[in-house]
C-alpha atoms as a PDB file:
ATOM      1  CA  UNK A   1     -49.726  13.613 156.479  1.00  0.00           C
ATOM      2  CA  UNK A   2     -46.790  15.411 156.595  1.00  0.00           C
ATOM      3  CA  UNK A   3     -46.256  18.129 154.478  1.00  0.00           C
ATOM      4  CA  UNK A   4     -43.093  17.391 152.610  1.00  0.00           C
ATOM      5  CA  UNK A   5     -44.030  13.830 151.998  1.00  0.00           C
ATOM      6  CA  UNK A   6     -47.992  15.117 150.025  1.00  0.00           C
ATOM      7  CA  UNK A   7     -46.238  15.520 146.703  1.00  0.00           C
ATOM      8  CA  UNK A   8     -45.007  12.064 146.695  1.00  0.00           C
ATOM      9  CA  UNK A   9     -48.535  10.941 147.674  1.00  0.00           C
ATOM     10  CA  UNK A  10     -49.826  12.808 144.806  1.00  0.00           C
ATOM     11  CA  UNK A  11     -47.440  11.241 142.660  1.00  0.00           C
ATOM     12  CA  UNK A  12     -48.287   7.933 144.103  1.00  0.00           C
ATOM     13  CA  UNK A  13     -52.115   9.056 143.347  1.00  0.00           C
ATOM     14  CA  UNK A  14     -51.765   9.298 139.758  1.00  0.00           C
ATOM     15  CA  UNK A  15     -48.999   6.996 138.881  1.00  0.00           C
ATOM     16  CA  UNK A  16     -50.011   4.004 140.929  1.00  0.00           C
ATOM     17  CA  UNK A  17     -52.962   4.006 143.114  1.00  0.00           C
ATOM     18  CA  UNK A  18     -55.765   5.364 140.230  1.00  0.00           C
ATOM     19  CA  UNK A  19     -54.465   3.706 137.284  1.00  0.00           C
ATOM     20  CA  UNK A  20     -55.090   0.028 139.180  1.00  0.00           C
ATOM     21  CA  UNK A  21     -57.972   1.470 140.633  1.00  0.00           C
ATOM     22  CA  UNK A  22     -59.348   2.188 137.066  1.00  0.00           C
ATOM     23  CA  UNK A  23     -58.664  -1.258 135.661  1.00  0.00           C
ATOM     24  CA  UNK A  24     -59.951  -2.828 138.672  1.00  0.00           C
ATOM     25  CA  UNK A  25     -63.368  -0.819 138.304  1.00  0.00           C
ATOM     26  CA  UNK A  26     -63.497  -2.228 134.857  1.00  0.00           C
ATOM     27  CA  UNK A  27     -62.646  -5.849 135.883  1.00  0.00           C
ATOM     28  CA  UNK A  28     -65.207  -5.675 138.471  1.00  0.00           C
ATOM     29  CA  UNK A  29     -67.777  -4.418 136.343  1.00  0.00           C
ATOM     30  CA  UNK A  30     -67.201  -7.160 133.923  1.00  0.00           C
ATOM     31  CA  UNK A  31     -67.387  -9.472 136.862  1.00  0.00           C
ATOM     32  CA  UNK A  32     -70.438  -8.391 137.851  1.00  0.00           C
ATOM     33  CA  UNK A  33     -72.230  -8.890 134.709  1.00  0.00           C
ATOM     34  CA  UNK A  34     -71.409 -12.719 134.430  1.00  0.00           C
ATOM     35  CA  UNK A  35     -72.047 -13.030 138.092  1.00  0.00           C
ATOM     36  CA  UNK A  36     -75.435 -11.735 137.592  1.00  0.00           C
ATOM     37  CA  UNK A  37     -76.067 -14.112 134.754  1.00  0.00           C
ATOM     38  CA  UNK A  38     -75.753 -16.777 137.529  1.00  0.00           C
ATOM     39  CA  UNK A  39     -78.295 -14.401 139.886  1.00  0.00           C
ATOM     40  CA  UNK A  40     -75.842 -15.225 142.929  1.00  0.00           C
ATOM     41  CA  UNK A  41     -76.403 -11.869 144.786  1.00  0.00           C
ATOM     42  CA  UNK A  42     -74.627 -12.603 147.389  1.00  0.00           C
ATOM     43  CA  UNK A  43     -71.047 -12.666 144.552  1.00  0.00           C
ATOM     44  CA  UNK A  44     -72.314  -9.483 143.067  1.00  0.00           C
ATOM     45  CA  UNK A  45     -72.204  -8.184 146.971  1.00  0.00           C
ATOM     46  CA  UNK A  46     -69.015  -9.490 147.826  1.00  0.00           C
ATOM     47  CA  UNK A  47     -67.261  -8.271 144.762  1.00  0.00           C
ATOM     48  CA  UNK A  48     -68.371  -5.304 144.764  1.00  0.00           C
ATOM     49  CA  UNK A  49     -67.255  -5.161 148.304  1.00  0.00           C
ATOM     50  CA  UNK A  50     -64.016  -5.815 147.486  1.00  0.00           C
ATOM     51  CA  UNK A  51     -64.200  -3.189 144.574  1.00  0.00           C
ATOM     52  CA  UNK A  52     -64.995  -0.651 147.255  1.00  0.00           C
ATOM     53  CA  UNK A  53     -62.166  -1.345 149.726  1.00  0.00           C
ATOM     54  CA  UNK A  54     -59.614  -1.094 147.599  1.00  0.00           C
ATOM     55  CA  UNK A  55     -59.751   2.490 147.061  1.00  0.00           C
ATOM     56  CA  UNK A  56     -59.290   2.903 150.808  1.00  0.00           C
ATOM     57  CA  UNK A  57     -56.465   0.431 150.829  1.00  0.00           C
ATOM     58  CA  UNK A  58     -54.987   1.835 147.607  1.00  0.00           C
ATOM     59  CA  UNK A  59     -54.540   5.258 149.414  1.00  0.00           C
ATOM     60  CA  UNK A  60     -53.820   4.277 152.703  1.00  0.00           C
ATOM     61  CA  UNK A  61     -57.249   5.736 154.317  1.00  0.00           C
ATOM     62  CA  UNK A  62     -58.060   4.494 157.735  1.00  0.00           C
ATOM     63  CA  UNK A  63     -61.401   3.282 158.210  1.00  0.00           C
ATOM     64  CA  UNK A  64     -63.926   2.716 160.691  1.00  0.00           C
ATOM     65  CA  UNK A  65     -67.633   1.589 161.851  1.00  0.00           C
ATOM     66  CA  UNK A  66     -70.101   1.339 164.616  1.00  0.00           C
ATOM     67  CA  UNK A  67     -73.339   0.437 165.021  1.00  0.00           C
ATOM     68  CA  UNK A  68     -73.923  -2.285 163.159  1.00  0.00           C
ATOM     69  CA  UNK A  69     -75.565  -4.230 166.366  1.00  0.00           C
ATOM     70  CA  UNK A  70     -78.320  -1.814 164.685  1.00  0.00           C
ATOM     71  CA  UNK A  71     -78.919  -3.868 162.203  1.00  0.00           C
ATOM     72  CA  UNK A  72     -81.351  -6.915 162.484  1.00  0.00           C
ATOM     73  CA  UNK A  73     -80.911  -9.596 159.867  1.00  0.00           C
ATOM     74  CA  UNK A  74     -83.866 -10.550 157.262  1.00  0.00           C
ATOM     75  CA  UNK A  75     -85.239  -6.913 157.667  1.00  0.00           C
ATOM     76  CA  UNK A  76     -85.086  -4.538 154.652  1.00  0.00           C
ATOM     77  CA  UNK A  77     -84.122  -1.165 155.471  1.00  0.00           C
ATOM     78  CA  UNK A  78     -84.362   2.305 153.858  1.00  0.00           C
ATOM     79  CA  UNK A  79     -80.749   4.011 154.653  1.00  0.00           C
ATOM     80  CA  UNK A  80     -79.985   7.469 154.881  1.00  0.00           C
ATOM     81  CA  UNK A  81     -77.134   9.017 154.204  1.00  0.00           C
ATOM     82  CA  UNK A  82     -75.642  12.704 154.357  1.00  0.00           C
ATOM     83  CA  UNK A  83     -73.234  13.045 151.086  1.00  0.00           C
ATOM     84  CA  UNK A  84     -69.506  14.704 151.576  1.00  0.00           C
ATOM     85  CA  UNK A  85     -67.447  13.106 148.271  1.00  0.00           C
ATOM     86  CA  UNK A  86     -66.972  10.306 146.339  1.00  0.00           C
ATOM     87  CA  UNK A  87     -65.695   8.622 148.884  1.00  0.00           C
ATOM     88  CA  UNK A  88     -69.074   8.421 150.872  1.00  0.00           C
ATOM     89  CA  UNK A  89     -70.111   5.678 148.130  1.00  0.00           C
ATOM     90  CA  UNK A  90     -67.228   3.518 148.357  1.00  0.00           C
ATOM     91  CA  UNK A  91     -66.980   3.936 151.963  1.00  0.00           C
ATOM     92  CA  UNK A  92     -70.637   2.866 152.438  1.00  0.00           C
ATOM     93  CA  UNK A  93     -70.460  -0.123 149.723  1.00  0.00           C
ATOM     94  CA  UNK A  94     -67.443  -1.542 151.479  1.00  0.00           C
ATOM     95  CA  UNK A  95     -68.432  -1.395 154.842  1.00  0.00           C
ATOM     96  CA  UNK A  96     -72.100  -1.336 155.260  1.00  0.00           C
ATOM     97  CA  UNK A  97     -72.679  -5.028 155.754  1.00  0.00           C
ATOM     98  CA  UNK A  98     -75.909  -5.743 153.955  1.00  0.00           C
ATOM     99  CA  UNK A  99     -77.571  -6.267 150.649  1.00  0.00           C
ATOM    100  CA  UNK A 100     -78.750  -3.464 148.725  1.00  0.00           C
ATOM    101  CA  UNK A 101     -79.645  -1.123 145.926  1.00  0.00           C
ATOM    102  CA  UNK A 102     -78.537   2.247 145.343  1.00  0.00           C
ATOM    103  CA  UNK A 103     -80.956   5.108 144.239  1.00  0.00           C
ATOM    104  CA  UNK A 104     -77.999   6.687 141.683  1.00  0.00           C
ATOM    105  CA  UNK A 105     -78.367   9.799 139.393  1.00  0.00           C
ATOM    106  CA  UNK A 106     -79.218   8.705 135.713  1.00  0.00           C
ATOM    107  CA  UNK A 107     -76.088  10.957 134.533  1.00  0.00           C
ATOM    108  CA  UNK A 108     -73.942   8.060 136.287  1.00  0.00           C
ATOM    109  CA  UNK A 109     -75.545   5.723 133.873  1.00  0.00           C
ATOM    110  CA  UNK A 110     -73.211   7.349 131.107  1.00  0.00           C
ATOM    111  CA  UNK A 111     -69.662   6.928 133.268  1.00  0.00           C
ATOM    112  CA  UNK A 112     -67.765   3.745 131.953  1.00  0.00           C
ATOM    113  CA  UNK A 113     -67.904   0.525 133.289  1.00  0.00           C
ATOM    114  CA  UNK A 114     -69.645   2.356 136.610  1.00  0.00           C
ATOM    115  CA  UNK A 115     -72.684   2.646 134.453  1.00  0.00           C
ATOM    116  CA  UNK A 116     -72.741  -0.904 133.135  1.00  0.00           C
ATOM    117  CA  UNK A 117     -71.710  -2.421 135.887  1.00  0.00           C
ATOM    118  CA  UNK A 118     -74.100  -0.893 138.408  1.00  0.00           C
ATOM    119  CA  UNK A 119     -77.120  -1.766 135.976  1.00  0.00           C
ATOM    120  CA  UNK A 120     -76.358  -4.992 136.226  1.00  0.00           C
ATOM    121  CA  UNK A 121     -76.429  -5.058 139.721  1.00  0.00           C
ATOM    122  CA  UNK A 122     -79.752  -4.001 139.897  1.00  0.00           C
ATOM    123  CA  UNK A 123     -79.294  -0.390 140.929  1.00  0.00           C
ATOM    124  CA  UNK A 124     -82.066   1.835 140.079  1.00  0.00           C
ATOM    125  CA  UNK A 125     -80.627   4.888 137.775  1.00  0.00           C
ATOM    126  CA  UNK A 126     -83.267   7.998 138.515  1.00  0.00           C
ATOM    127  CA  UNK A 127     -84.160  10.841 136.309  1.00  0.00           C
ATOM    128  CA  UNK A 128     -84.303  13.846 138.752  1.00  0.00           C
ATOM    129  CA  UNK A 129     -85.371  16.568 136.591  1.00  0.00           C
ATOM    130  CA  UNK A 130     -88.541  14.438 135.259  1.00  0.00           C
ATOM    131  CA  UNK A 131     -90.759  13.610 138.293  1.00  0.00           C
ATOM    132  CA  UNK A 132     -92.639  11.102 136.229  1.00  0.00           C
ATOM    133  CA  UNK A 133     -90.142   9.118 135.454  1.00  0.00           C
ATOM    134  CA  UNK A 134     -88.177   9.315 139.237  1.00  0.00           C
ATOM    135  CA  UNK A 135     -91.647   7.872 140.167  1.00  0.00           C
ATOM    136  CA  UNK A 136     -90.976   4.626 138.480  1.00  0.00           C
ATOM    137  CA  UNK A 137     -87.745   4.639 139.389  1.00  0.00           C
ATOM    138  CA  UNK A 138     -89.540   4.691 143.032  1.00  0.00           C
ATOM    139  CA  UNK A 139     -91.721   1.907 142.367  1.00  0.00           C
ATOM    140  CA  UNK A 140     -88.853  -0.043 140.348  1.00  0.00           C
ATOM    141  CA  UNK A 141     -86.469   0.073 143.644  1.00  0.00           C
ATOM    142  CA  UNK A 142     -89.409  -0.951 146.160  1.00  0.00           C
ATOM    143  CA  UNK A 143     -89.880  -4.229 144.290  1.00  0.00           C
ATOM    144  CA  UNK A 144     -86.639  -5.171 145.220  1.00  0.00           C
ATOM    145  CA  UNK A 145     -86.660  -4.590 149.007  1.00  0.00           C
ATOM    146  CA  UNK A 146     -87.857  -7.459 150.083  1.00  0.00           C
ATOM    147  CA  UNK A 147     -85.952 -10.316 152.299  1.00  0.00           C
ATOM    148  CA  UNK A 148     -83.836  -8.277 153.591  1.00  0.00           C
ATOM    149  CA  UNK A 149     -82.534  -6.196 150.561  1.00  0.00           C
ATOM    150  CA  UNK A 150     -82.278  -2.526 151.513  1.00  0.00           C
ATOM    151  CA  UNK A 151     -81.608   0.582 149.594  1.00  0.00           C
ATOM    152  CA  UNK A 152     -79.352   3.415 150.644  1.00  0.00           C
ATOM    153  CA  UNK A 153     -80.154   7.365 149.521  1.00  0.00           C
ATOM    154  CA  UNK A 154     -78.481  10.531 149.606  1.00  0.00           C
ATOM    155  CA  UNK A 155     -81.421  12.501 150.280  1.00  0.00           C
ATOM    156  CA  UNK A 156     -79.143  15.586 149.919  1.00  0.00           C
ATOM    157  CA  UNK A 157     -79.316  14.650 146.160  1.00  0.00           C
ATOM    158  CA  UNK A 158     -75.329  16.142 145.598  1.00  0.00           C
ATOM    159  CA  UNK A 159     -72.505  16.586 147.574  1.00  0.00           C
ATOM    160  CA  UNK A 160     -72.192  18.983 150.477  1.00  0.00           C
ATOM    161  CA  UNK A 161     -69.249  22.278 149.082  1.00  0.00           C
ATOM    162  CA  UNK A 162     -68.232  22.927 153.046  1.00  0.00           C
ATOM    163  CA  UNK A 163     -68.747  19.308 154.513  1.00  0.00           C
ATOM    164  CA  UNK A 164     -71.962  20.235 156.301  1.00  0.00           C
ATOM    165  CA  UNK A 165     -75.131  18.215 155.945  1.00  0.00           C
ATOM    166  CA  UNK A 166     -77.571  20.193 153.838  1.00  0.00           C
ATOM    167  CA  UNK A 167     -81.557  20.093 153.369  1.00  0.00           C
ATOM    168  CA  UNK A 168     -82.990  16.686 152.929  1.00  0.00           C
ATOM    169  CA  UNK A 169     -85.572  16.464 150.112  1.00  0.00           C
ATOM    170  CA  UNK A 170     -88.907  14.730 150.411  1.00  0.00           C
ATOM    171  CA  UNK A 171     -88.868  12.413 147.739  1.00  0.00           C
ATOM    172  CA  UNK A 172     -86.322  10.404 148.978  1.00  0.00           C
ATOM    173  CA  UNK A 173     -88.257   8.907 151.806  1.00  0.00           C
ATOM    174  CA  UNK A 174     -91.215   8.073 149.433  1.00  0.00           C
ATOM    175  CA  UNK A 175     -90.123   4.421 149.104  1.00  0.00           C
ATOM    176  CA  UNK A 176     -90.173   4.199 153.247  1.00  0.00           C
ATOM    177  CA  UNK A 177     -93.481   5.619 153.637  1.00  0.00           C
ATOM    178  CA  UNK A 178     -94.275   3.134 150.679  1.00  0.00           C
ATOM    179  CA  UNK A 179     -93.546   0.438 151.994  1.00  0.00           C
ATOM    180  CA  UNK A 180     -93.903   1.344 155.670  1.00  0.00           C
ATOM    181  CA  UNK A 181     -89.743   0.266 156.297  1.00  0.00           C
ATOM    182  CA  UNK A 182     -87.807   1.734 159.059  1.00  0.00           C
ATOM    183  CA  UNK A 183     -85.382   4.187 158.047  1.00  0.00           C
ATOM    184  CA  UNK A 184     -81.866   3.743 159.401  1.00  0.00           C
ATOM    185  CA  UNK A 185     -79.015   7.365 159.520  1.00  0.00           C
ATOM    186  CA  UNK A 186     -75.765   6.643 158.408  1.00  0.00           C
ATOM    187  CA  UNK A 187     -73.195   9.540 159.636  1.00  0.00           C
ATOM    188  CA  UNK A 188     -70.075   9.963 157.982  1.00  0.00           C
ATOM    189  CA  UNK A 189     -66.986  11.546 158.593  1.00  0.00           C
ATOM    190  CA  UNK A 190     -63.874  12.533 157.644  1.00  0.00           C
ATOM    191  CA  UNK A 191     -64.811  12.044 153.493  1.00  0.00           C
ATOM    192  CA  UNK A 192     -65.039  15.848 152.511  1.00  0.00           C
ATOM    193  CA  UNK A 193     -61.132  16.105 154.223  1.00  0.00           C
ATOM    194  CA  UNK A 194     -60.383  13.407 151.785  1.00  0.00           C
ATOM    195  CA  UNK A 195     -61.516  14.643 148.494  1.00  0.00           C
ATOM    196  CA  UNK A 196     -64.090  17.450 148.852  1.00  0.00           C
ATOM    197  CA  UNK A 197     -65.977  18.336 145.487  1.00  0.00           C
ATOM    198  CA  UNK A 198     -64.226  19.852 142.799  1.00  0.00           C
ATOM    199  CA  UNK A 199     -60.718  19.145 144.355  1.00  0.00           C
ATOM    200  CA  UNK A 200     -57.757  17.235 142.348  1.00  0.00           C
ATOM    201  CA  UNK A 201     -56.262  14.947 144.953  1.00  0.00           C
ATOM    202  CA  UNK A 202     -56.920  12.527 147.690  1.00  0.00           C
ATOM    203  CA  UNK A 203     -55.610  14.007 151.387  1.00  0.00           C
ATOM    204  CA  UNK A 204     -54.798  10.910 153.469  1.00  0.00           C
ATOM    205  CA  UNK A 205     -57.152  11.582 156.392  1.00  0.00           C
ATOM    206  CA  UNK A 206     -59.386   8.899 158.980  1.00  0.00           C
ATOM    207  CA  UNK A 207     -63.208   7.678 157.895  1.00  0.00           C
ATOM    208  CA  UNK A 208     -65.728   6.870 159.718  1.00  0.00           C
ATOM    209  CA  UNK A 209     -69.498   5.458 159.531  1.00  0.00           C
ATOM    210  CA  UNK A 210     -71.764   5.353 162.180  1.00  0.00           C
ATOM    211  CA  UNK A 211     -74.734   3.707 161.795  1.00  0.00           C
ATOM    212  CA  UNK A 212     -77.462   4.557 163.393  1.00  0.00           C
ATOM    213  CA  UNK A 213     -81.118   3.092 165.171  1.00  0.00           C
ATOM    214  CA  UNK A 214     -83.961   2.509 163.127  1.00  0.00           C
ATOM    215  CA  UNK A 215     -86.763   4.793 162.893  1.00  0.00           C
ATOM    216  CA  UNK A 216     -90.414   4.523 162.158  1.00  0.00           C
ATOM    217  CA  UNK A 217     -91.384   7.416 160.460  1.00  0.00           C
ATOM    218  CA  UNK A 218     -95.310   6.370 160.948  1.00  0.00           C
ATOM    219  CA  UNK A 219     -94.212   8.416 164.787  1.00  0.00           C
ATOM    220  CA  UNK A 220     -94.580  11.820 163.659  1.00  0.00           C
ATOM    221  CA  UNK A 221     -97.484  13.279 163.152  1.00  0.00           C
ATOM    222  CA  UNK A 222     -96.401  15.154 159.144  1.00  0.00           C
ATOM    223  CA  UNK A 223     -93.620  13.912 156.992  1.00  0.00           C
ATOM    224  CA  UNK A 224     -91.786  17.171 157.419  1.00  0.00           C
ATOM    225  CA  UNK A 225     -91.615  16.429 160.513  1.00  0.00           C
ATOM    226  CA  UNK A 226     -90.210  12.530 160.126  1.00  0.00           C
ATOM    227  CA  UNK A 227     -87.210  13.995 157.196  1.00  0.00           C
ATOM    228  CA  UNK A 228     -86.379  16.385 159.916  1.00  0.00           C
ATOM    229  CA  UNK A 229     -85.807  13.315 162.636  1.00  0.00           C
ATOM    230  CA  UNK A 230     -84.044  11.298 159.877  1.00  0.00           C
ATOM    231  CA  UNK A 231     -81.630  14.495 158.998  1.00  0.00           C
ATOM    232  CA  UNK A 232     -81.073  15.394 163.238  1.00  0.00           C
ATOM    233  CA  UNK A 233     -80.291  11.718 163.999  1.00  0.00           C
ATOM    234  CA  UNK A 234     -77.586  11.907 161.073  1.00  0.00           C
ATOM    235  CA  UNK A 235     -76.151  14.921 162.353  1.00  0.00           C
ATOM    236  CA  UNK A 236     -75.986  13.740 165.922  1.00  0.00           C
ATOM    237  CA  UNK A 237     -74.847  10.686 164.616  1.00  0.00           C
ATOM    238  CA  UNK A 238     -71.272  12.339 163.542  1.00  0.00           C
ATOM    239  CA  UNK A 239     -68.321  11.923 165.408  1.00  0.00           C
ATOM    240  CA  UNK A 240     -67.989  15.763 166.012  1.00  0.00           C
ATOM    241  CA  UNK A 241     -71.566  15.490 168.259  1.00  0.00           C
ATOM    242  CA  UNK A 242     -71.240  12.214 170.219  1.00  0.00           C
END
């Protein structure tokens, strides 16, 4: 974007684009709380969806995906994800075009409408600094993955400060070992340039998701050896190295 015409983006931003943005979170969050009443998954996905897009439409962010020939229908999946911004969430909840649960941070549980909203949608809140209870948070989430309903983890557990993709961590691929899934890499781009952590505004720049073949981590002979597949097919899997 131009430079003389970013302050009246900004302005747009915080006048226009976030306040609707905010009510709509909280409309869709009511939403999905009567829509689960009626267990219509399928509405709760769809809405959601549509929750999702909206930020990207909102601020005029270009979006777009490949690789979803990748995905076979009926088949639960374990996705993987490297973690730029906020973005990354809506991005992947609006375009990844399956059913599934996210593996969130329990502190998210607290955030307004998200919280609420996101509990009733079946996502599994986990308590990272208590590895008792991020165990049945595990075993909660695998229950679930079953006719085709994935999951979809940042095993990076926070957001990257330069836009790299940082060290996976183990317990995030628990639930594929589990329940002996294949794992599928999702590579984004272009995220951190829109809102990197700790930054103010949203710079209009292009998105992108790639997703990625399946892997069968029952290949490699020691699981640090199968995390450090998962996290090379991610990185190959961004724009910058295809």
């Amino acid at each position: 974007m131009k430079y003389i015409l970013r302050p009246f983006y900004w302005i747009y931003q915080y006048l226009i684009a976030w306040p609707i943005l905010v009510l709509l979170t909280a409309f869709t969050a009511l939403f999905t709380i009567c829509t689960v009443r009626w267990r219509n998954a399928e509405w709760v996905h769809k809405e959601q969806q549509f929750w999702s897009r909206s930020f990207f439409w909102l601020m005029f962010l270009p979006v777009s995906v490949d690789g979803e020939e990748h995905i076979q229908p009926g088949q639960s999946y374990v996705f993987v994800s490297n973690h730029q911004s906020m973005f990354d969430v809506w991005l992947v909840y609006g375009w990844l075009p399956v059913i599934f649960k996210w593996l969130m941070k329990a502190e998210l549980r607290k955030v307004p409408f998200i919280g609420s909203g996101c509990k009733a949608a079946g996502h599994i809140f986990v308590e990272r600094r208590n590895a008792k209870a991020a165990l049945a948070s595990l075993k909660e989430v695998e229950k679930q993955l079953t006719n085709g309903v994935c999951t979809v983890i940042f095993p990076e557990g926070t957001r990257s400060l330069n836009g790299e993709v940082g060290k996976f961590k183990r317990g995030a691929f628990q639930i594929a070992w589990d329940l002996g899934l294949p794992v599928i890499p999702l590579s984004l781009d272009g995220c951190y340039e829109v809102l990197p952590k700790g930054k103010p505004f949203v710079h209009r720049h292009p998105v992108h998701m790639h997703i990625g073949e399946p892997i069968d981590l029952k290949q490699f002979a020691d699981s640090n050896e199968a995390i450090e597949a998962v996290r090379n097919a991610v990185i190959a899997g961004r724009r910058e190295n295809r």
